[in-house]
Each structure stands twice: as C-alpha cells, then as structure tokens.
C-alpha atoms as a PDB file:
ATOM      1  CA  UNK A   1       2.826 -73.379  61.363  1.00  0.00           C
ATOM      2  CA  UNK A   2      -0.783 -74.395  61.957  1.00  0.00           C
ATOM      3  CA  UNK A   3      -2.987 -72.638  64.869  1.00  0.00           C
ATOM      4  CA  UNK A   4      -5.526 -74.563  67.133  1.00  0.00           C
ATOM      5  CA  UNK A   5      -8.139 -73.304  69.508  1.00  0.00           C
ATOM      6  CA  UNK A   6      -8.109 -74.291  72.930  1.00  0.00           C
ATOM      7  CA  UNK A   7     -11.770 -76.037  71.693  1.00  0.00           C
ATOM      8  CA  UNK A   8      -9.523 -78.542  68.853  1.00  0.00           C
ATOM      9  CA  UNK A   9      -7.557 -79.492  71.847  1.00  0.00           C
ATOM     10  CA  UNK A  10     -10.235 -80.003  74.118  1.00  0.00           C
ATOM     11  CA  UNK A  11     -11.578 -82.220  71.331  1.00  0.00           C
ATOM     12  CA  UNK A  12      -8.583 -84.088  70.222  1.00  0.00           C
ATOM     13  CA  UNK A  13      -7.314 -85.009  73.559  1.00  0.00           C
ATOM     14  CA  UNK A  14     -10.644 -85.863  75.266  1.00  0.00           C
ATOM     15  CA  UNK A  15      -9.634 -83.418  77.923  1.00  0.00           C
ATOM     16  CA  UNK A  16     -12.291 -79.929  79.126  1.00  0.00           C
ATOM     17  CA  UNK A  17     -10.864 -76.215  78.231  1.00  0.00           C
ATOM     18  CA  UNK A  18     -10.949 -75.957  82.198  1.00  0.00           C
ATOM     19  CA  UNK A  19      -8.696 -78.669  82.973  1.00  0.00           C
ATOM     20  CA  UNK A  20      -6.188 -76.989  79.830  1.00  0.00           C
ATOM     21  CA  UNK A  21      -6.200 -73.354  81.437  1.00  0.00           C
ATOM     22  CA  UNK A  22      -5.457 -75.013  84.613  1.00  0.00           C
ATOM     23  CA  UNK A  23      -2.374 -77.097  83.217  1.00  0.00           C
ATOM     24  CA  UNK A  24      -0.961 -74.121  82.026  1.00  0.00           C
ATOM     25  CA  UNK A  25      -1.132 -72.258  84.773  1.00  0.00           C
ATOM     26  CA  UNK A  26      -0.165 -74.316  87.427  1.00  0.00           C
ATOM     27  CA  UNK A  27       2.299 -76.401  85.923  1.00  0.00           C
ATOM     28  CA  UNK A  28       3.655 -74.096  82.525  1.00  0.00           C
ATOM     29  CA  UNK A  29       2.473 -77.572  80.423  1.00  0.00           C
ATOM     30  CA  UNK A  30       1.888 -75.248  77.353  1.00  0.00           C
ATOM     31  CA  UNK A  31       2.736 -71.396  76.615  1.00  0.00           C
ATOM     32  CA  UNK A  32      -0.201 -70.304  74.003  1.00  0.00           C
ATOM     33  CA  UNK A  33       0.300 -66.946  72.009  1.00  0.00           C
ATOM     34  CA  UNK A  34      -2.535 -64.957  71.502  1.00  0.00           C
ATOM     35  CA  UNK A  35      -4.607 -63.181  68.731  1.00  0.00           C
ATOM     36  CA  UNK A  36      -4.343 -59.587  69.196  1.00  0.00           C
ATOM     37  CA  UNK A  37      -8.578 -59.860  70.664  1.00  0.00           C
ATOM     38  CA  UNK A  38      -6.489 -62.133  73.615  1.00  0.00           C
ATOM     39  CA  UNK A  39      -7.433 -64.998  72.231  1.00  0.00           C
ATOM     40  CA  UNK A  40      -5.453 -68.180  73.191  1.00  0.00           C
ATOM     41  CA  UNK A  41      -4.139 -69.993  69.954  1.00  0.00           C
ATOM     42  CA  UNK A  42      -1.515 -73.290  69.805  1.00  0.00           C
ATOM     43  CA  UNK A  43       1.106 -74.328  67.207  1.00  0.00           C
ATOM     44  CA  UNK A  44       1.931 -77.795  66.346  1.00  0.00           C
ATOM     45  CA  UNK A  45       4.385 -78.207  68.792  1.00  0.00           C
ATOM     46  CA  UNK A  46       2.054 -77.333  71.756  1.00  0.00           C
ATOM     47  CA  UNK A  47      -0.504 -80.106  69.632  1.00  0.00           C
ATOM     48  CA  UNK A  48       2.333 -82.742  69.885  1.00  0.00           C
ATOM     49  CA  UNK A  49       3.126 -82.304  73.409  1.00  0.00           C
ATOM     50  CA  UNK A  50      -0.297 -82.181  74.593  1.00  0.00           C
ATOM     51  CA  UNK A  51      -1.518 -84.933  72.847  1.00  0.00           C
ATOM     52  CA  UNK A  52       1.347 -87.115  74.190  1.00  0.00           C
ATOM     53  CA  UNK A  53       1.153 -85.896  77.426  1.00  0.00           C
ATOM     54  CA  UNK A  54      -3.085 -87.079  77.484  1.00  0.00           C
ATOM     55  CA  UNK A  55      -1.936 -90.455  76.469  1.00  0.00           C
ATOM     56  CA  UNK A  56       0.804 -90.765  79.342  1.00  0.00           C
ATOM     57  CA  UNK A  57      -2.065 -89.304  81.730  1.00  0.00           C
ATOM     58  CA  UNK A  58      -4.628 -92.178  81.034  1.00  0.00           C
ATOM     59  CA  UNK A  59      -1.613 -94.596  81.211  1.00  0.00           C
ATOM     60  CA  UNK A  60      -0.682 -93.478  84.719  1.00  0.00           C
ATOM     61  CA  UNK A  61       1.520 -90.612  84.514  1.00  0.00           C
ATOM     62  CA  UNK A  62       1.157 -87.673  86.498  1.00  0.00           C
ATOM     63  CA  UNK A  63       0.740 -84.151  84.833  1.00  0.00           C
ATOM     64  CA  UNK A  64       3.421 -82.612  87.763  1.00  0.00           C
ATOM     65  CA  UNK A  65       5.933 -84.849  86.226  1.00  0.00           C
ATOM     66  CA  UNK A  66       5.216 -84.792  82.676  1.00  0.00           C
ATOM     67  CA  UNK A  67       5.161 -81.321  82.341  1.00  0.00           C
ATOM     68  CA  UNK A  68       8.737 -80.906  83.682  1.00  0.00           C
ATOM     69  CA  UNK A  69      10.106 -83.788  81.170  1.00  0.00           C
ATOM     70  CA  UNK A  70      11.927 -82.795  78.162  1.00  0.00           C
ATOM     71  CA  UNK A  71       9.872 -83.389  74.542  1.00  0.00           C
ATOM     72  CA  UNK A  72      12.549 -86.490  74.192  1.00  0.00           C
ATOM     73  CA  UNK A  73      12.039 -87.879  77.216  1.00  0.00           C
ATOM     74  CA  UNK A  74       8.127 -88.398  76.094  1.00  0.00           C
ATOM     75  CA  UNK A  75       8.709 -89.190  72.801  1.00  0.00           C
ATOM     76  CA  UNK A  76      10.543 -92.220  74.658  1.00  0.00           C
ATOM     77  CA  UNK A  77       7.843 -92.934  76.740  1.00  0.00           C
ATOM     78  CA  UNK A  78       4.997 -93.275  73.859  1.00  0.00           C
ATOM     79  CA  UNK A  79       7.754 -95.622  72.084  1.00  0.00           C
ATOM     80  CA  UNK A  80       8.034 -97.714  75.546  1.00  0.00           C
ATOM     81  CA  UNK A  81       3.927 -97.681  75.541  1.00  0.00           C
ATOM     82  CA  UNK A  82       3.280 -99.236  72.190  1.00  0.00           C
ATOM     83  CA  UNK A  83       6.310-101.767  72.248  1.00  0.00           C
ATOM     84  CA  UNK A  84       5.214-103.134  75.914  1.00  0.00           C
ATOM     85  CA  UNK A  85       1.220-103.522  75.096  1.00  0.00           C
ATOM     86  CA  UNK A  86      -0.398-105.938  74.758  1.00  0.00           C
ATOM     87  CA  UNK A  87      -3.790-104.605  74.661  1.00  0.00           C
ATOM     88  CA  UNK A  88      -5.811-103.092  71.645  1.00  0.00           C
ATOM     89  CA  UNK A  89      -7.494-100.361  73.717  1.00  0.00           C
ATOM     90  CA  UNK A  90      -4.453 -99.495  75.254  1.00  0.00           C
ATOM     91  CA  UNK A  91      -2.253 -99.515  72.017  1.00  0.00           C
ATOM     92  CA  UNK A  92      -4.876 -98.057  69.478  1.00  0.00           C
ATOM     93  CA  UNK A  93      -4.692 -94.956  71.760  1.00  0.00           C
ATOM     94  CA  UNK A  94      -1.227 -94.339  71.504  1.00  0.00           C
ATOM     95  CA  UNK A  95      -1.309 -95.123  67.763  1.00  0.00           C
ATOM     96  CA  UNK A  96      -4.236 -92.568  67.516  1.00  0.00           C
ATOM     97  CA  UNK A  97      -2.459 -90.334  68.984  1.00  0.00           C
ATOM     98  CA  UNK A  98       0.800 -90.065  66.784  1.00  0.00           C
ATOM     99  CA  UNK A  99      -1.350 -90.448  64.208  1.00  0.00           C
ATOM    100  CA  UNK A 100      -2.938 -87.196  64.636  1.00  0.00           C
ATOM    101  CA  UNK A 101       1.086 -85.854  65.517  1.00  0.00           C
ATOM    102  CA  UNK A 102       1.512 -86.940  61.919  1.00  0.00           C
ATOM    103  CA  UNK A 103      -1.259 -85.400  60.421  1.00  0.00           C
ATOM    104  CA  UNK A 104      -0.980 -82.032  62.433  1.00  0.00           C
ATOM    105  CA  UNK A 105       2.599 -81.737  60.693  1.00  0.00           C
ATOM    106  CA  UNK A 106       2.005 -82.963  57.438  1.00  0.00           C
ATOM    107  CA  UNK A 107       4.489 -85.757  57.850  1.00  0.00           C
ATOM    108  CA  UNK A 108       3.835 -89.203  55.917  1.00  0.00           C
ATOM    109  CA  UNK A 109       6.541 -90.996  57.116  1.00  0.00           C
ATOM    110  CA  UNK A 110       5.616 -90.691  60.878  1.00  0.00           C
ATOM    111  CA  UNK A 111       1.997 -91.607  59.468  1.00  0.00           C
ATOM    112  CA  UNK A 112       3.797 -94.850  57.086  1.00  0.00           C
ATOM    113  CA  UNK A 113       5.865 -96.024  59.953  1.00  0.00           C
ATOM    114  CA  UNK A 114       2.691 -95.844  62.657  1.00  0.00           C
ATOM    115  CA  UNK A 115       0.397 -97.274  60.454  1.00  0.00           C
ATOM    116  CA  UNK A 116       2.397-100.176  59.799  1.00  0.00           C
ATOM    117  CA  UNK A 117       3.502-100.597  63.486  1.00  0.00           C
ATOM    118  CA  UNK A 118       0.191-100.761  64.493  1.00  0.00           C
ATOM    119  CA  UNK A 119      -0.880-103.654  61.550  1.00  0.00           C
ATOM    120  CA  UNK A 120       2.192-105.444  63.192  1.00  0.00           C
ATOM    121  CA  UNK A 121       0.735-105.010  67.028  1.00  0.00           C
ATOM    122  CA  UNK A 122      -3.067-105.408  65.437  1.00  0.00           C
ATOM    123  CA  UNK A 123      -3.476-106.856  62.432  1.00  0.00           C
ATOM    124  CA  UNK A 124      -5.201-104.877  58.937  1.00  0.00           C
ATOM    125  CA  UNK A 125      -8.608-105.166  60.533  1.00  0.00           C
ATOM    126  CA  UNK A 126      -8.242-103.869  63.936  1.00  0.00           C
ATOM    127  CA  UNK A 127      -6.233-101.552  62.646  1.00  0.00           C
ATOM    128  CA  UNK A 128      -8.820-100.037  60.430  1.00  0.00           C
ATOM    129  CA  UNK A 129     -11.657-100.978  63.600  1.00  0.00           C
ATOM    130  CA  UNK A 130     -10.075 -99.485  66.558  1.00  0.00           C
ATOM    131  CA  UNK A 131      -7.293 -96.914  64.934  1.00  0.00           C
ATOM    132  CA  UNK A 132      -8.179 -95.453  61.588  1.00  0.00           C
ATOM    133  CA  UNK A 133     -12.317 -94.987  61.919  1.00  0.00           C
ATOM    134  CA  UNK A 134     -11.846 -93.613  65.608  1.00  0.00           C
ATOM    135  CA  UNK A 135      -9.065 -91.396  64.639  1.00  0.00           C
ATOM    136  CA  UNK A 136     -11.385 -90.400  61.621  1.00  0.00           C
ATOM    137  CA  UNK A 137     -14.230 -89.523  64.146  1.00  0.00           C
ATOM    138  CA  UNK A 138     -12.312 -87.598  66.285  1.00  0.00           C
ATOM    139  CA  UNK A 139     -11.141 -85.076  63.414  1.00  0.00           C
ATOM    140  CA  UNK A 140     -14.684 -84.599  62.361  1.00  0.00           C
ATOM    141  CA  UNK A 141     -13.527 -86.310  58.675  1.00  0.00           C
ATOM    142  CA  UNK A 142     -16.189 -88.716  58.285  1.00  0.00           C
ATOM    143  CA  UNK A 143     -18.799 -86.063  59.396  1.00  0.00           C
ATOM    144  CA  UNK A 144     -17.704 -82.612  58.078  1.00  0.00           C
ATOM    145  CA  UNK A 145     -17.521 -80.977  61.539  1.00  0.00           C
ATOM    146  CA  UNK A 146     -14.586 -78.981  60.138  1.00  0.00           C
ATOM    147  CA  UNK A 147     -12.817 -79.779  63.293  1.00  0.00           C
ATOM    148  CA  UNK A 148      -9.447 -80.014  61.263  1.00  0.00           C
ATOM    149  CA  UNK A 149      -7.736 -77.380  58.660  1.00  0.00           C
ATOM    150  CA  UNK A 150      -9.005 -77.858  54.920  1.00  0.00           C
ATOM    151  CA  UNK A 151      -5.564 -78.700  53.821  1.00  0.00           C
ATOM    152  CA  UNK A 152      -4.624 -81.428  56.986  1.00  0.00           C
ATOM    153  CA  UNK A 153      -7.844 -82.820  55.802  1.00  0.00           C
ATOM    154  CA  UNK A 154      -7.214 -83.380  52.401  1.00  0.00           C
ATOM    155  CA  UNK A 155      -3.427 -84.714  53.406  1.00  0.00           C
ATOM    156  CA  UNK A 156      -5.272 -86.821  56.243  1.00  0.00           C
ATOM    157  CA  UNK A 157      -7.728 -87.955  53.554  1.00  0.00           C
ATOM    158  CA  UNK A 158      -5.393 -88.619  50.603  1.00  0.00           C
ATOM    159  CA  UNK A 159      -3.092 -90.652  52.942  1.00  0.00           C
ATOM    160  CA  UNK A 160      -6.451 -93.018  54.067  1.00  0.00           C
ATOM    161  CA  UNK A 161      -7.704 -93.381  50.692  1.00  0.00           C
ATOM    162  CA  UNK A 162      -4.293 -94.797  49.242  1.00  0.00           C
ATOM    163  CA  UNK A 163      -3.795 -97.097  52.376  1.00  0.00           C
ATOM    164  CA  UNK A 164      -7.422 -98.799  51.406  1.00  0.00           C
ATOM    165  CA  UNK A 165      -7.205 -99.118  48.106  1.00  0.00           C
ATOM    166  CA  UNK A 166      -4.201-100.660  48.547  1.00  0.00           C
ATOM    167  CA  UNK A 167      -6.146-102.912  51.293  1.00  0.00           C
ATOM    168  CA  UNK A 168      -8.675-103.747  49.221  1.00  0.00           C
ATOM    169  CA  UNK A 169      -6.549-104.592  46.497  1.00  0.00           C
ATOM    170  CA  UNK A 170      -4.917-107.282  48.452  1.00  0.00           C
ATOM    171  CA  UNK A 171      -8.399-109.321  48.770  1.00  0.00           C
ATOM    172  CA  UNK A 172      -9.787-111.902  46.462  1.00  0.00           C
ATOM    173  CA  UNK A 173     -12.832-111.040  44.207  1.00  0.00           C
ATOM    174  CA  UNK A 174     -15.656-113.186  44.986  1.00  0.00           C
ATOM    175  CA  UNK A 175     -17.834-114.026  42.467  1.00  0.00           C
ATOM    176  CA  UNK A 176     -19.748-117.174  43.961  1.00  0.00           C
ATOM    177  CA  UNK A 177     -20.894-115.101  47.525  1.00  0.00           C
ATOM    178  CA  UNK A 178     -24.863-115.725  48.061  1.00  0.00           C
ATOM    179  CA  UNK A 179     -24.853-112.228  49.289  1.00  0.00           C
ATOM    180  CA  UNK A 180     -23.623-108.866  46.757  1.00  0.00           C
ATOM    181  CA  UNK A 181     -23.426-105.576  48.138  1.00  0.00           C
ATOM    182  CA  UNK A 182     -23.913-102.356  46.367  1.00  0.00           C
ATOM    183  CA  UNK A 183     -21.858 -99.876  47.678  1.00  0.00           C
ATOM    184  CA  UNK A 184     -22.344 -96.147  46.017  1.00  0.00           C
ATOM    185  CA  UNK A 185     -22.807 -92.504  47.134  1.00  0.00           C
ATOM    186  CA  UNK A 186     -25.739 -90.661  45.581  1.00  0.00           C
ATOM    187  CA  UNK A 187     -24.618 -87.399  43.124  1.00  0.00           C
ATOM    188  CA  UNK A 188     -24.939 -85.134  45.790  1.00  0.00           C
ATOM    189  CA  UNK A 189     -22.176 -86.863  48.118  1.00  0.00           C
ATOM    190  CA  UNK A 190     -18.287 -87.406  47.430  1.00  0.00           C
ATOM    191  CA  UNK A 191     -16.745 -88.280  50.487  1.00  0.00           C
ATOM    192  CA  UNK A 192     -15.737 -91.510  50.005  1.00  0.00           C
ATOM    193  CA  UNK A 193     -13.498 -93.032  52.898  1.00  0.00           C
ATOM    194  CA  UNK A 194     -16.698 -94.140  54.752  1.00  0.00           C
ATOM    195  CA  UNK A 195     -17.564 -96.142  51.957  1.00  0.00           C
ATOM    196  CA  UNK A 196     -14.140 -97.461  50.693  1.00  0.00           C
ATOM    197  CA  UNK A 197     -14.063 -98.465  54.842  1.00  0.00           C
ATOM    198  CA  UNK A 198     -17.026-100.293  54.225  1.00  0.00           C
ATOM    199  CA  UNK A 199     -16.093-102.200  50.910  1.00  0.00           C
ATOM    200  CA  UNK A 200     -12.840-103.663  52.607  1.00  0.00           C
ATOM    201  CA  UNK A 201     -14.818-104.666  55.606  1.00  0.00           C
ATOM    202  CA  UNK A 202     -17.516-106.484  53.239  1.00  0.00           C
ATOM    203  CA  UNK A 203     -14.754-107.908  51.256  1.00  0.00           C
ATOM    204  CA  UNK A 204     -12.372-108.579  53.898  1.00  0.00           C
ATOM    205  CA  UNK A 205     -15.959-111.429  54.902  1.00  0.00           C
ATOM    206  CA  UNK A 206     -15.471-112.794  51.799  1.00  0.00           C
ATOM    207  CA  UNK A 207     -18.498-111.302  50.425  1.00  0.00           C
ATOM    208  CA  UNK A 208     -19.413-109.920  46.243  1.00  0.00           C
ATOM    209  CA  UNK A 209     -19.239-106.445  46.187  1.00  0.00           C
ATOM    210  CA  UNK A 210     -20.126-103.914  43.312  1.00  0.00           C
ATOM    211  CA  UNK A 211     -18.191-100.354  43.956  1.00  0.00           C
ATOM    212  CA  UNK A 212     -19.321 -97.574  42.218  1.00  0.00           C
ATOM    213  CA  UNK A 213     -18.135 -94.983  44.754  1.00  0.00           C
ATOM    214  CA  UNK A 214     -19.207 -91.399  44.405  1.00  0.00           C
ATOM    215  CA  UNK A 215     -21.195 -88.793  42.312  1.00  0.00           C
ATOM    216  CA  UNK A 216     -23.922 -91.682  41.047  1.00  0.00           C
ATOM    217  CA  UNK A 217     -26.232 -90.446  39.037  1.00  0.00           C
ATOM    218  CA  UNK A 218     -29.635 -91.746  40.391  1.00  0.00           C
ATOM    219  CA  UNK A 219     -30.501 -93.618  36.154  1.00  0.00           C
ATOM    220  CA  UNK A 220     -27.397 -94.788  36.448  1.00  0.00           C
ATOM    221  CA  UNK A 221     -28.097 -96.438  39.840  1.00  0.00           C
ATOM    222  CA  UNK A 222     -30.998 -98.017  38.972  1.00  0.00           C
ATOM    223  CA  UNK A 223     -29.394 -99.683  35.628  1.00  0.00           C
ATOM    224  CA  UNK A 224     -27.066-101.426  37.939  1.00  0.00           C
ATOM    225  CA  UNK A 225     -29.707-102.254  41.079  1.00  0.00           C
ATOM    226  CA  UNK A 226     -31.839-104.152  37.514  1.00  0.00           C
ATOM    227  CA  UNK A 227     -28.915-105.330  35.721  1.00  0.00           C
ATOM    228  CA  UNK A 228     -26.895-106.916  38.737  1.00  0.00           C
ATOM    229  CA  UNK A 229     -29.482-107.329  41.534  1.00  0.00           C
ATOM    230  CA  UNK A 230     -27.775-107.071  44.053  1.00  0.00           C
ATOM    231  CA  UNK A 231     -29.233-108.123  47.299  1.00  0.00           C
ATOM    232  CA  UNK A 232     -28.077-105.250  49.818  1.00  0.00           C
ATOM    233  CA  UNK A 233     -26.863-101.471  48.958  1.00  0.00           C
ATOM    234  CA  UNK A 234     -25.200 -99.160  51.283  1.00  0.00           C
ATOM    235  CA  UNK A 235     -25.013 -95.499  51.096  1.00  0.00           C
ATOM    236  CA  UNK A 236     -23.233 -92.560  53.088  1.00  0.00           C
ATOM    237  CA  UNK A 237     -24.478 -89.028  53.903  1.00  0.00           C
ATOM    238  CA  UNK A 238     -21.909 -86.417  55.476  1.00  0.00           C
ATOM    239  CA  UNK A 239     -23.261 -83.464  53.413  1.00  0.00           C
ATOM    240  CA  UNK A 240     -26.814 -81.988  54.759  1.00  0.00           C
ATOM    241  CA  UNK A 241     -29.097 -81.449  52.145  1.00  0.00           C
ATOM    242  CA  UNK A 242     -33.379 -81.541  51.241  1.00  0.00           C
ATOM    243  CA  UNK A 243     -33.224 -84.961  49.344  1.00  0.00           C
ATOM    244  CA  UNK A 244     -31.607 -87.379  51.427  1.00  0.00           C
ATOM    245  CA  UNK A 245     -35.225 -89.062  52.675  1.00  0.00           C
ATOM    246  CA  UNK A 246     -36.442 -88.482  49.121  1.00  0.00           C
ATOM    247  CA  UNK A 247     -33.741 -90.412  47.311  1.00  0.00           C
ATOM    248  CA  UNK A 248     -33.753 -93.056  49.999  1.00  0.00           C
ATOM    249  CA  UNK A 249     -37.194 -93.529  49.342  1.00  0.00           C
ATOM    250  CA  UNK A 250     -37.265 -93.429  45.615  1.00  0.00           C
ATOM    251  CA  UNK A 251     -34.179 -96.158  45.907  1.00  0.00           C
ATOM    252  CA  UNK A 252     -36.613 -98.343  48.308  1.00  0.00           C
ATOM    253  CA  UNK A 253     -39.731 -98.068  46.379  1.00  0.00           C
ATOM    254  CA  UNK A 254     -38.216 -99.323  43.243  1.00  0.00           C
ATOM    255  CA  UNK A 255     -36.316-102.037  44.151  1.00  0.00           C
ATOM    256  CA  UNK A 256     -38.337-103.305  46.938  1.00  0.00           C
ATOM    257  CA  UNK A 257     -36.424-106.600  47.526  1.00  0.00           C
ATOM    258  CA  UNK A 258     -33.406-104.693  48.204  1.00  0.00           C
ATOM    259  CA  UNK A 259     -31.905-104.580  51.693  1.00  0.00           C
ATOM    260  CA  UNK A 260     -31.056-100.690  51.686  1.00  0.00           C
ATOM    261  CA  UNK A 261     -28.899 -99.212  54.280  1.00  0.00           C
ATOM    262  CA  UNK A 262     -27.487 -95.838  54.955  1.00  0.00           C
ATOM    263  CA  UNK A 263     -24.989 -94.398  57.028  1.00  0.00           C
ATOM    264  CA  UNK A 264     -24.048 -90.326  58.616  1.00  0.00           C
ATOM    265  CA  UNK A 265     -24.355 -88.306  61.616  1.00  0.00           C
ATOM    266  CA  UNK A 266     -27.497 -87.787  63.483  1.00  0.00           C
ATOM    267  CA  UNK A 267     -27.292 -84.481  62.614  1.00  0.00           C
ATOM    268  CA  UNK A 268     -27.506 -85.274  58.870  1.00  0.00           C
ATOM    269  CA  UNK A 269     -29.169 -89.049  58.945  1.00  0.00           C
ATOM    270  CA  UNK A 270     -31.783 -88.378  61.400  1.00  0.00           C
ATOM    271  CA  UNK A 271     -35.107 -90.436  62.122  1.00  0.00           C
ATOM    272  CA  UNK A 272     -37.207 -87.728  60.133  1.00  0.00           C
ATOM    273  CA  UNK A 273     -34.554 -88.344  57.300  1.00  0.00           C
ATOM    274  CA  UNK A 274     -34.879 -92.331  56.764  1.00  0.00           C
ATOM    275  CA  UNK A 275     -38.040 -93.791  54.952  1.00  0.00           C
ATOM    276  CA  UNK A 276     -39.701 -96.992  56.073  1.00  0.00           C
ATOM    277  CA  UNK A 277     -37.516 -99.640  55.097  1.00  0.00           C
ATOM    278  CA  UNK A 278     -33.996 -98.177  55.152  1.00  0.00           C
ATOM    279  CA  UNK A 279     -31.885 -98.456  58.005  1.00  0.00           C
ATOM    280  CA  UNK A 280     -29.465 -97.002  59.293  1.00  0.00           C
ATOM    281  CA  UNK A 281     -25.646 -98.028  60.404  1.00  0.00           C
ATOM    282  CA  UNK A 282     -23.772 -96.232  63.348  1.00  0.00           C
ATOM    283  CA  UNK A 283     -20.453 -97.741  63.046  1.00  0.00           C
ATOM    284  CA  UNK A 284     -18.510-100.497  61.514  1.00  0.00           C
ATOM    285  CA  UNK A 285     -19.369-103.122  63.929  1.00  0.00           C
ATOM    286  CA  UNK A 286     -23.061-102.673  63.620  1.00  0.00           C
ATOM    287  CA  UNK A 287     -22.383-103.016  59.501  1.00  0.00           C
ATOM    288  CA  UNK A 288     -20.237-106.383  60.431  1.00  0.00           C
ATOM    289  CA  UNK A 289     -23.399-107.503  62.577  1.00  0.00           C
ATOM    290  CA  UNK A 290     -25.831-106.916  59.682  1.00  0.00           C
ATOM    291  CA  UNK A 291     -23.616-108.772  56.976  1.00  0.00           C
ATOM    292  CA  UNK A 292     -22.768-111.695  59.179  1.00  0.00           C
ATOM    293  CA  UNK A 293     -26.978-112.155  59.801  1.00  0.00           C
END
C-alpha cells in the first residue's frame, strides 16, 4: 500500500491542505494514519475517494453529502458523469481523474478501459491534448518534480509510452511534406514521452518527421542535421544541468537555417538558458501553432 502526503493530495486534486484538514474534521471525509513524528499520511484508498469526491465537488455535489455516500455509490456517480457529457473540459476531468485511480494502484486494466473510453467520448487527439499531457503535468512526469513514487512513475510511464507508439504507428509516413522535423533529446536527457507526444502530434498534421529519440550523441546529431536537412528540430529538457544553453547554441550556430526549438520547465528552460535563435514551446498547442505557420 502506497503513502501520500497531505501536499500530493493537495496537488492532485487541485484542492489547499486547509480545506483537507477541514474535510476531515468536520465531515470524517478521510481517516489518515500517522507517522510516529504525527505526521498525517494516506493510502490508496483515501487517494481514490478523494480524488472522486474533487471531481463530484466541481460538478455540483456537496462535500456534506458525498462524504456520507458509500465508495459504490461514487464509483456510480463518476460512471453517470462521463456517460452523460458532452463536454471535453468536463469529461477530460473525470477521465483524469480515474486515470490517476489507476495509476495510484498499479492497475492497467482500469487505465486500458479509461483510456479507450475517453478516445470513444474524444477522439486520439483530444485525448492525448486535454487527458494524457494534463494528467502528465499534474504528476510532475514530464518535469521531474518527483511528485509521484519512482515505481508508479515508471508503471505510469511504461503504460504512456506503449499507448504512443502504438499511436504513432497507426499514421502514414510522409515522405513528400515541405516541412521535416527533427525530433531528438541531447545525451544528457532520456525522458522521452514529451517527445514521442510531440512526434504523433507532428505526424498526426501530416508532416516528415525524423525520430531519433534519446541519448544523441551531439556528432551524431550533426551527421543527420547535414545529411537530411531537416528544416525544424525540437528538443526536451526535464533534467537541470550546465550545458543546456551551450548545446542549444552550438546546435544553432552550426546549422543556422534550422528552425530550433526546445521545450521544459521554467525552472530548467529558463530565459538565461535559451540562446538567440532558439525558442521555446510551453505546451502542445503552442507546438501545433508553430507547425501550422
């Protein structure tokens, strides 16, 4: 059984450590044990209730009455939610949020059957848009905040990774596009999911793109930036170290025709880390903006 701080469910379900205490001791919502320093700590269970109970909240239900229902009697609420909407915001919440259920128990066939419920409600590319990269934001996966166990992460991870490969693999190649995009990680980096996000999005446009995914050796980049000129490149950066601005700007100075862009938290990809030149994505709509220009 996994432990969470009252801080990963203040995080998770969008909702302030005050408002948690208060929930708990007003209306019993949750019954934390604590560390032996009287420290609160939560199991899954008291994850899977509290996380449904947040989306019921923002979907009109009041916490008096929620707290006193039994965990069936939610569970048949959520499946009432995401049958009767119609609306992405709405429904990419609740998918989200059993998402993160599924992941917090380590159970694939919860994460199978909501993944492919919300394709039907959604379609692939919303899905990935407004389920999969905001559920991978708010877990901290895309920018190492750690705000998930090492081993959910790698099960969260593994389970992403095989769902876009498989996306990708549905698409046509494209061999005729007037654009090509590069898509790599430098040697330093290895966290890929960003990037395989990316390459389905690109592809998904019909656009030519060249995946080399991560661990690049910098000679080996610049064989395939002069043998296939490509005429963008896109990088990720989720690991903090001294050489981000200088590779950037070793990458820019050599191929100076090349669109470069890069792509990781302010706290790793800040101003004082991108050379003149290189620019930098925030999210997956700003990356669809700059391919479709």
């Amino acid at each position: 059984m996994n432990r969470y701080s009252i801080k990963n469910l203040e995080e998770l379900g969008d909702v302030k450590a005050h408002t948690i205490r208060i929930w708990e001791q007003r209306y019993g919502l949750l019954k934390p044990d604590r560390t032996d320093t009287n420290i609160r700590y939560y199991d899954d269970n008291d994850l899977k209730k509290f996380l449904n109970v947040c989306l019921l909240l923002k979907n009109g239900g009041k916490i008096s009455k929620l707290s006193r229902m039994s965990e069936k009697d939610i569970a048949d609420k959520i499946d009432l939610l995401i049958a009767a909407s119609d609306k992405h915001l709405q429904a990419s919440e609740a998918f989200i949020n059993q998402l993160l259920i599924a992941v917090s128990s380590y159970d694939e066939l919860l994460f199978d059957k909501t993944f492919k419920t919300a394709v039907t409600h959604m379609g692939l590319k919303n899905t990935y848009l407004k389920v999969i990269y905001p559920m991978l934001v708010k877990v901290g996966l895309l920018w190492c905040k750690n705000n998930i166990m090492p081993a959910q992460e790698h099960f969260l991870s593994n389970l992403i990774q095989k769902k876009l490969f498989a996306a990708i693999d549905s698409l046509p190649l494209k061999s005729n596009s007037q654009e090509c995009w590069l898509l790599f990680l430098y040697q330093q980096e290895d966290h890929e999911i960003g990037l395989l996000f990316a390459n389905y999005l690109l592809r998904q446009m019909g656009l030519k793109v060249i995946y080399l995914g991560a661990r690049v050796p910098f000679e080996n980049l610049e064989a395939v930036i002069r043998d296939c000129k490509p005429t963008h490149a896109l990088t990720f950066f989720v690991r903090h170290h001294p050489q981000i601005k200088n590779l950037l700007a070793d990458t820019k100075k050599q191929f100076k025709y090349l669109k470069l862009y890069a792509s990781g938290s302010s706290d790793v990809l800040n101003e004082k880390a991108l050379p003149n030149g290189v620019i930098k994505i925030n999210s997956p709509d700003e990356l669809l903006e700059r391919a479709m220009k």
